[in-house]
Protein backbone atom coordinates (compact mmCIF):
# COMPACT_ATOMS: atom_id res chain seq x y z
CA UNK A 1 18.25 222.69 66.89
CA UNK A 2 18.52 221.57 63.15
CA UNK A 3 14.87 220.26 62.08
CA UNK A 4 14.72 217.84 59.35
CA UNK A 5 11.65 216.69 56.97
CA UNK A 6 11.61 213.11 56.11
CA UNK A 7 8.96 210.69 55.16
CA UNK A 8 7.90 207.82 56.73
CA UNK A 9 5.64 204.34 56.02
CA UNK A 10 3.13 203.31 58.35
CA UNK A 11 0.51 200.49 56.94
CA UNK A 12 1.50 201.24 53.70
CA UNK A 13 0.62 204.43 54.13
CA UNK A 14 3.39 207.82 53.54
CA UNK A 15 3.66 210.51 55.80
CA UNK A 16 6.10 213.09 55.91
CA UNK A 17 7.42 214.40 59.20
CA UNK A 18 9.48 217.57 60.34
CA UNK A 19 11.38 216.41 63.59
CA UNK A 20 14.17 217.63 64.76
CA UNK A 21 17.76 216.54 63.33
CA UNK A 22 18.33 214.05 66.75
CA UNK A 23 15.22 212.25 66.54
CA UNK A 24 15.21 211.11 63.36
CA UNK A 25 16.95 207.24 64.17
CA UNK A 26 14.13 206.48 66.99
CA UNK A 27 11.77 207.51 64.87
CA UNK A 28 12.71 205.57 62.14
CA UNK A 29 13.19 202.72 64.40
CA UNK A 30 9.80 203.36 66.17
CA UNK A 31 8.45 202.86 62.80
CA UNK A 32 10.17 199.80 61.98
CA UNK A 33 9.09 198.82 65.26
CA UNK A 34 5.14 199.30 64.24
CA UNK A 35 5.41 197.82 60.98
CA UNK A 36 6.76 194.45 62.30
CA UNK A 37 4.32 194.67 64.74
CA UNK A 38 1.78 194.84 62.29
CA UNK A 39 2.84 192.31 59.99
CA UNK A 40 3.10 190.31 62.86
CA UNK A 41 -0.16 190.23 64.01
CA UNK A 42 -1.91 190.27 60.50
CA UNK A 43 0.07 186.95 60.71
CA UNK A 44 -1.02 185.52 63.91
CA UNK A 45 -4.94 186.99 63.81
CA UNK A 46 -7.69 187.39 61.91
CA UNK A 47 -7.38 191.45 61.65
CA UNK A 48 -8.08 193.18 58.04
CA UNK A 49 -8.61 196.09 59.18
CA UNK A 50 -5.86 198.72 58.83
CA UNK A 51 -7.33 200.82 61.64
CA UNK A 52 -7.49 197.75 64.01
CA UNK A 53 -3.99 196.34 62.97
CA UNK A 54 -2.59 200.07 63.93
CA UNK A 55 -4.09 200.33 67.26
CA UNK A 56 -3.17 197.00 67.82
CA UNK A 57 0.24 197.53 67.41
CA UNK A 58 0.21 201.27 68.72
CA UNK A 59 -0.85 198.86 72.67
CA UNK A 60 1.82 196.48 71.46
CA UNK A 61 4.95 198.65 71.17
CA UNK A 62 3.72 200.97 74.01
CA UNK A 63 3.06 198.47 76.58
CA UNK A 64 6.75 196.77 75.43
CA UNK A 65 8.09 200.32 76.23
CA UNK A 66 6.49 200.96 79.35
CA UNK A 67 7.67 197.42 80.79
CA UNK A 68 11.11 197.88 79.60
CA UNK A 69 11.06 201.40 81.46
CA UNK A 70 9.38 200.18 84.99
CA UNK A 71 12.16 197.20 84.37
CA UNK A 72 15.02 200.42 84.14
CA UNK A 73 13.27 202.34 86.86
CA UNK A 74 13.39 199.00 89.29
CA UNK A 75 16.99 198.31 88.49
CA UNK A 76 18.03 202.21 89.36
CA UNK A 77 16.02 201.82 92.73
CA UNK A 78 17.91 198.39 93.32
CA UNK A 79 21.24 200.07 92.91
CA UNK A 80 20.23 203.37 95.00
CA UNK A 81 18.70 200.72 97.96
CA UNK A 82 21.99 199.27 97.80
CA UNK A 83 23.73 202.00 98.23
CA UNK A 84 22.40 203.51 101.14
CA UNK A 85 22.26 199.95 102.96
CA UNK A 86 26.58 200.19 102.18
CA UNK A 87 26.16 203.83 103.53
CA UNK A 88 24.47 202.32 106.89
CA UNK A 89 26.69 199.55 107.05
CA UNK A 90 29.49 201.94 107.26
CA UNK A 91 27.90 204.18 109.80
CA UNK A 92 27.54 201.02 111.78
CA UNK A 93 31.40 200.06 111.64
């Protein structure tokens, strides 16, 4: 796998990265993702702290992934209940 360095912004703060060539647009767009966050909620509460507004938004964007993956994993489940009920149905027939 190609591995690329590139450098990213967190908080106003650089760092560079090596990842590898594939990840580079979600993690670009996981740290778009953490910078609205944080502007966000510097916005909406009284947070200064750079440390506090990180790990704020580090809970934010991972509990908004892990809900939008238990939403996937329930729809997946849905569709394999469904098919087997069809599957019955025909055994029925």
């Amino acid at each position: 796998m190609e591995e690329r360095s590139i450098r990213v912004e967190l908080a106003g703060r650089a760092y560079p990265l090596t990842i590898q060539a594939s990840e580079e647009e979600n993690v670009r767009r996981a740290v778009e993702e953490i910078n609205e966050s944080i502007a966000r909620l510097k916005a909406n509460y009284p947070l200064t702290d750079k440390q506090d507004l990180l790990a704020m938004a580090a809970l934010e964007v991972t509990v908004r992934a892990l809900n939008t993956t238990a939403t996937r994993q329930e729809a997946e489940a849905d569709a394999a209940l469904g098919a087997i009920e069809r599957m019955l149905a025909d055994l029925r027939v």
